[in-house]
C-alpha atoms as a PDB file:
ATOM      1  CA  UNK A   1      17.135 -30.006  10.318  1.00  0.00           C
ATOM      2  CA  UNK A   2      19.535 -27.888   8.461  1.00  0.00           C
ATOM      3  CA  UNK A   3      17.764 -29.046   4.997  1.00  0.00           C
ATOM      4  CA  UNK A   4      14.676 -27.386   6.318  1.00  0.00           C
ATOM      5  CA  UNK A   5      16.381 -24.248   6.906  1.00  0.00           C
ATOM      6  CA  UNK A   6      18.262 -24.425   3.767  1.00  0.00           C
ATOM      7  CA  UNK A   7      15.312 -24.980   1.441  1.00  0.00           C
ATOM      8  CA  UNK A   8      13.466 -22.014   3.940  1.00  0.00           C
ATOM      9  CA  UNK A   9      16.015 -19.691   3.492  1.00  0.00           C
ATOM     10  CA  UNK A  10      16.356 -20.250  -0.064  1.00  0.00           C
ATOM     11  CA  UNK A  11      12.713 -19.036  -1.039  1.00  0.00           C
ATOM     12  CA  UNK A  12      12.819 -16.512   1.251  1.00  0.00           C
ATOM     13  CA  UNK A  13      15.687 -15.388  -0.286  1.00  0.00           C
ATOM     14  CA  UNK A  14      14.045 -16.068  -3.907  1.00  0.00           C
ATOM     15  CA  UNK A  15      10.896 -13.865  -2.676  1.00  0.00           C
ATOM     16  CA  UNK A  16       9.430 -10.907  -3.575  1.00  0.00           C
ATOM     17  CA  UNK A  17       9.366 -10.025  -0.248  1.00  0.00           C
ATOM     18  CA  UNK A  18      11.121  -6.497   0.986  1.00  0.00           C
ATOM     19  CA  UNK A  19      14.147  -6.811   2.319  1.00  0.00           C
ATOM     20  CA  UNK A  20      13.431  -6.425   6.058  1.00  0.00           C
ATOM     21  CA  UNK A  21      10.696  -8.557   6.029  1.00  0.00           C
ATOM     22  CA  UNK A  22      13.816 -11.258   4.770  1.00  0.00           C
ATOM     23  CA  UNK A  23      16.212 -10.115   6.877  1.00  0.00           C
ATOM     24  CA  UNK A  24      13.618 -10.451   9.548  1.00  0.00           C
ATOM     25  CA  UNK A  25      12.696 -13.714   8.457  1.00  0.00           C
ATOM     26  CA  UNK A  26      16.591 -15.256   8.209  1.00  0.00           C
ATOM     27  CA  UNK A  27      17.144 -13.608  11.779  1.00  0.00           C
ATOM     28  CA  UNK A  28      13.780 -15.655  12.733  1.00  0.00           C
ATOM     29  CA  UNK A  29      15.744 -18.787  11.395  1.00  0.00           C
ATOM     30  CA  UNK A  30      18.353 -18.540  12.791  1.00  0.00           C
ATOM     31  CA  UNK A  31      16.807 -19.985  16.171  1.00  0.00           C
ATOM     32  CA  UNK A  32      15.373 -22.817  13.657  1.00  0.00           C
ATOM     33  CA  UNK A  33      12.705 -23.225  11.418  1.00  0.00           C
ATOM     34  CA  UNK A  34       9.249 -23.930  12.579  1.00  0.00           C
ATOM     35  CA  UNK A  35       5.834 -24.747  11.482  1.00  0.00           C
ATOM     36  CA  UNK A  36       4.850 -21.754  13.163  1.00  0.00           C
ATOM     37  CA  UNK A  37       8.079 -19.426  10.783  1.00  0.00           C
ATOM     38  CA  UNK A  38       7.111 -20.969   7.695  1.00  0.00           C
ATOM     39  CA  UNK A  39       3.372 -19.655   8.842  1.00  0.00           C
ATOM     40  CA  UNK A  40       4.644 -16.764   9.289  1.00  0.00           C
ATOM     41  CA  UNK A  41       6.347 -16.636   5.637  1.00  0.00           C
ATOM     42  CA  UNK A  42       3.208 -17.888   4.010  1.00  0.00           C
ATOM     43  CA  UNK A  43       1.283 -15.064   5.901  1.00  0.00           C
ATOM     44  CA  UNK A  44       3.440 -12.371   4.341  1.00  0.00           C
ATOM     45  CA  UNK A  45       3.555 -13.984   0.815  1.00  0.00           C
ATOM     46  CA  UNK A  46      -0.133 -13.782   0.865  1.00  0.00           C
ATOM     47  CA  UNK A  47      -0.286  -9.794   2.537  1.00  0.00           C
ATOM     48  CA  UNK A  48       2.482  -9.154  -0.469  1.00  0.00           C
ATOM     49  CA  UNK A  49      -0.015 -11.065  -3.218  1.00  0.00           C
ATOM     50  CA  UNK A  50      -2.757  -9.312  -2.002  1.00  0.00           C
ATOM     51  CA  UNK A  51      -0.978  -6.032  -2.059  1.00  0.00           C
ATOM     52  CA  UNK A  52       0.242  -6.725  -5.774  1.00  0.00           C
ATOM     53  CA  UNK A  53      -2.964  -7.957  -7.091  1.00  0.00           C
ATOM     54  CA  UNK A  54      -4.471  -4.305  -5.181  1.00  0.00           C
ATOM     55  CA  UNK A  55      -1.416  -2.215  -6.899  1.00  0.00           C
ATOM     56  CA  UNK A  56      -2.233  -3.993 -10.077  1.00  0.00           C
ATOM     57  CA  UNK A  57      -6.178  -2.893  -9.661  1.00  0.00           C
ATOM     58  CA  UNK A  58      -5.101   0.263  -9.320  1.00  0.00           C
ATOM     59  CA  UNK A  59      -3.224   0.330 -12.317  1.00  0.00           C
ATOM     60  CA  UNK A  60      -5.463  -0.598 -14.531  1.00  0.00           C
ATOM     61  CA  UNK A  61      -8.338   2.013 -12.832  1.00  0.00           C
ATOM     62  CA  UNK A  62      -5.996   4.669 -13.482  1.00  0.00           C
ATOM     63  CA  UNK A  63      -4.977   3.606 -16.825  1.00  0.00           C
ATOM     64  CA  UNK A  64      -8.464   3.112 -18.173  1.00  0.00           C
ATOM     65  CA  UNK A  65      -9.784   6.704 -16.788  1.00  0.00           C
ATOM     66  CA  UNK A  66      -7.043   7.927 -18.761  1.00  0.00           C
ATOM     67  CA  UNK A  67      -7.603   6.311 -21.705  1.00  0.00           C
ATOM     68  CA  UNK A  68     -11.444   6.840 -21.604  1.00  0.00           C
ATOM     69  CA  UNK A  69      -9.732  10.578 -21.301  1.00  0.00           C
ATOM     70  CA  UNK A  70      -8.120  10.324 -24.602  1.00  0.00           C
ATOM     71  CA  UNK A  71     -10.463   8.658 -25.941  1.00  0.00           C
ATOM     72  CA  UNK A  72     -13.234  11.816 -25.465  1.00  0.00           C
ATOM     73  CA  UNK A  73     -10.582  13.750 -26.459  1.00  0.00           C
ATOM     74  CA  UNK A  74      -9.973  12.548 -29.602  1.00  0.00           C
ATOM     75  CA  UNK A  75     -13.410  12.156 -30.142  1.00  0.00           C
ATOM     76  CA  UNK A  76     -13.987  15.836 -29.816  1.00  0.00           C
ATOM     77  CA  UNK A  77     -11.302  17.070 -31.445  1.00  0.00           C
ATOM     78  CA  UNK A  78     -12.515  14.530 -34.739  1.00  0.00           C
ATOM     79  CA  UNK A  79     -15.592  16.321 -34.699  1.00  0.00           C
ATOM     80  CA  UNK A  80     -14.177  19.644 -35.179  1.00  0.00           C
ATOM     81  CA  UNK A  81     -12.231  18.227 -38.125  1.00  0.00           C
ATOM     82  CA  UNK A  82     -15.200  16.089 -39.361  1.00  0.00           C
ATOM     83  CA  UNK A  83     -17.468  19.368 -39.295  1.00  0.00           C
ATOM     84  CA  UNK A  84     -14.803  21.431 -40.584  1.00  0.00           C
ATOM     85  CA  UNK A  85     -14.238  19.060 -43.782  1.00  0.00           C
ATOM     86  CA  UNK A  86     -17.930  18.934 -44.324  1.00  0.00           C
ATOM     87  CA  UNK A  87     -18.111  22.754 -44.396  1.00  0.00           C
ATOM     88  CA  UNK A  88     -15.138  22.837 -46.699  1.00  0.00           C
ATOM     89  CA  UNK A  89     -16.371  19.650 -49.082  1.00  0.00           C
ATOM     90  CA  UNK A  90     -19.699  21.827 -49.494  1.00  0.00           C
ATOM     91  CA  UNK A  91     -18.725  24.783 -50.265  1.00  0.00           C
ATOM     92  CA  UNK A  92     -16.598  23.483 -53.240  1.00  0.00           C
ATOM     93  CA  UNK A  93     -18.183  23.379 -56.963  1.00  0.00           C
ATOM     94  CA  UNK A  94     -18.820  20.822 -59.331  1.00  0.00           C
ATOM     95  CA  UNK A  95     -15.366  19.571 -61.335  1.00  0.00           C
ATOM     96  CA  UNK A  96     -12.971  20.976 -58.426  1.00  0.00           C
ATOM     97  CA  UNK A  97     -11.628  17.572 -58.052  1.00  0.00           C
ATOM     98  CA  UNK A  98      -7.655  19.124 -57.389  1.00  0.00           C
ATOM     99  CA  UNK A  99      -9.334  21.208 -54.431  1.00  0.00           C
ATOM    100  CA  UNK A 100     -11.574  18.205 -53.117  1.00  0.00           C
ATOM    101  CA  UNK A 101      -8.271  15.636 -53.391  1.00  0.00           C
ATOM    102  CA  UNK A 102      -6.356  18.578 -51.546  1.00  0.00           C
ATOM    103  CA  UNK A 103      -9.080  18.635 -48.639  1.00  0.00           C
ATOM    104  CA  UNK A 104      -9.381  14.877 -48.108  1.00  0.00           C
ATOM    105  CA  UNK A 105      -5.413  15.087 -48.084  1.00  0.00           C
ATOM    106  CA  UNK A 106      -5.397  17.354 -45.227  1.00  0.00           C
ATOM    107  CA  UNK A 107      -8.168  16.188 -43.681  1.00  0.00           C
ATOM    108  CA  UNK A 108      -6.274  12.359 -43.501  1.00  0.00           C
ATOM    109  CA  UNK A 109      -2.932  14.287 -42.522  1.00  0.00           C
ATOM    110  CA  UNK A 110      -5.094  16.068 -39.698  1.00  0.00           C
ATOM    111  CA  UNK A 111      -6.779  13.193 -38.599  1.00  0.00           C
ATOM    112  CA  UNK A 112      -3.170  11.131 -38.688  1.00  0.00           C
ATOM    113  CA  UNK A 113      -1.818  13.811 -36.810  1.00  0.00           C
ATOM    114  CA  UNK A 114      -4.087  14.094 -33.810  1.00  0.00           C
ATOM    115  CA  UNK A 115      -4.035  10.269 -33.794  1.00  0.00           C
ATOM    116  CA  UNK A 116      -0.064   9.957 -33.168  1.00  0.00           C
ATOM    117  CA  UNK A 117      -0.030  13.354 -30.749  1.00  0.00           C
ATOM    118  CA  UNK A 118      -3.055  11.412 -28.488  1.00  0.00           C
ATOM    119  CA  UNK A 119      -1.169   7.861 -28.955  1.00  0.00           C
ATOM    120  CA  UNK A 120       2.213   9.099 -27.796  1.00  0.00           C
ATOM    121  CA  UNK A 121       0.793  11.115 -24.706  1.00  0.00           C
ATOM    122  CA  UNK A 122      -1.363   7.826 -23.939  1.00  0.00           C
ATOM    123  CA  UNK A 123       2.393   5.598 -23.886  1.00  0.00           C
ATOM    124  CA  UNK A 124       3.771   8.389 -21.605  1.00  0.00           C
ATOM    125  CA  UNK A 125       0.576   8.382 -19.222  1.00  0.00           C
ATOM    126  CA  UNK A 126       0.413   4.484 -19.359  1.00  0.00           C
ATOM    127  CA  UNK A 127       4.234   4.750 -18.296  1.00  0.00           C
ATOM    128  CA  UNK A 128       4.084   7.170 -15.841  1.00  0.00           C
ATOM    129  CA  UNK A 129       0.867   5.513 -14.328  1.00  0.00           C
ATOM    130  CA  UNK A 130       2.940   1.754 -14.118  1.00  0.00           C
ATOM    131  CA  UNK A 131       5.915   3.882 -12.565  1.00  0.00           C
ATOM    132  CA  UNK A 132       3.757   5.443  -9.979  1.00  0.00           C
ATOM    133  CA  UNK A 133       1.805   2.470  -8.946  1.00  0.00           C
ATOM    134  CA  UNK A 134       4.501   0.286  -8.513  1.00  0.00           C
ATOM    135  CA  UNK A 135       6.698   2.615  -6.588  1.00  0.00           C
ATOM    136  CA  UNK A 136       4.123   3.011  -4.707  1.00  0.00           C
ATOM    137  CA  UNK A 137       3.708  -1.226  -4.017  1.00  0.00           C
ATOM    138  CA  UNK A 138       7.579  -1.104  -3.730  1.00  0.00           C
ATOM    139  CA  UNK A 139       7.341   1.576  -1.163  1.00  0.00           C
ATOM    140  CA  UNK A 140       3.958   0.691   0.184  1.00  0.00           C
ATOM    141  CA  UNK A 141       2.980   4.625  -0.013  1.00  0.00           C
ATOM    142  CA  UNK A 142       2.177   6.520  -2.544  1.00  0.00           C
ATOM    143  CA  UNK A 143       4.940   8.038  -4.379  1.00  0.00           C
ATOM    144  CA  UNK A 144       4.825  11.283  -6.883  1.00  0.00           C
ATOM    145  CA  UNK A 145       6.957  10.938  -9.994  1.00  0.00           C
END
């Protein structure tokens, strides 16, 4: 029935199926479309589901050791400033309210600072992460960036 073929070669065309595996598949029906071919296309769209939903796992294993990363990091790097601004706060005498207001102005400007430098090297770890696991689901490999 050429509707059959029609409609199969439509979603294998409309897959996310590589493109051997759909050149493979239109070469298949060519000879007609069987229950046996559209098996066969189920079977694959399942393998590439399964491999997705494992690239996505990945992901997200990668990305949250990372982020539990920069997350210690900034954690130990706060202390540093917390005990440092502590020191500084008692060390100052009573009425030096310009000196205090100049600490806890540098102290926010330090703590602001780390803040942005760990947020932007999170985005380009998150991005590089998401680049190297799906090249390596396009590719079915791993792939180094």
């Amino acid at each position: 029935m050429p509707e059959d073929k029609d409609k199969f070669l439509r979603l294998v065309e409309d897959s996310y199926l590589a493109a051997e595996e759909k050149d493979g598949l239109k070469l298949l029906a060519e000879g007609g479309v069987t229950p046996e071919l559209w098996r066969k296309l189920d079977d694959l769209l399942v393998a590439g589901l399964e491999e997705r939903r494992g690239a996505y796992r990945e992901f997200r294993g990668r990305l949250d050791a990372e982020i539990a990363r920069y997350t210690a990091d900034y954690e130990r790097e706060k202390k540093v400033l917390d005990g440092r601004m502590r020191e500084d706060l008692s060390r100052l005498g009573e009425g030096d309210d310009a000196e205090r207001d100049r600490l806890w102005d540098d102290y926010y400007a330090a703590v602001h600072a780390l803040q942005g430098r760990l947020l932007d090297e999170m985005r380009k770890t998150s991005k590089t992460v998401l680049q190297t696991t799906v090249l390596a689901a396009v590719f079915r490999g791993p792939v180094a960036i």
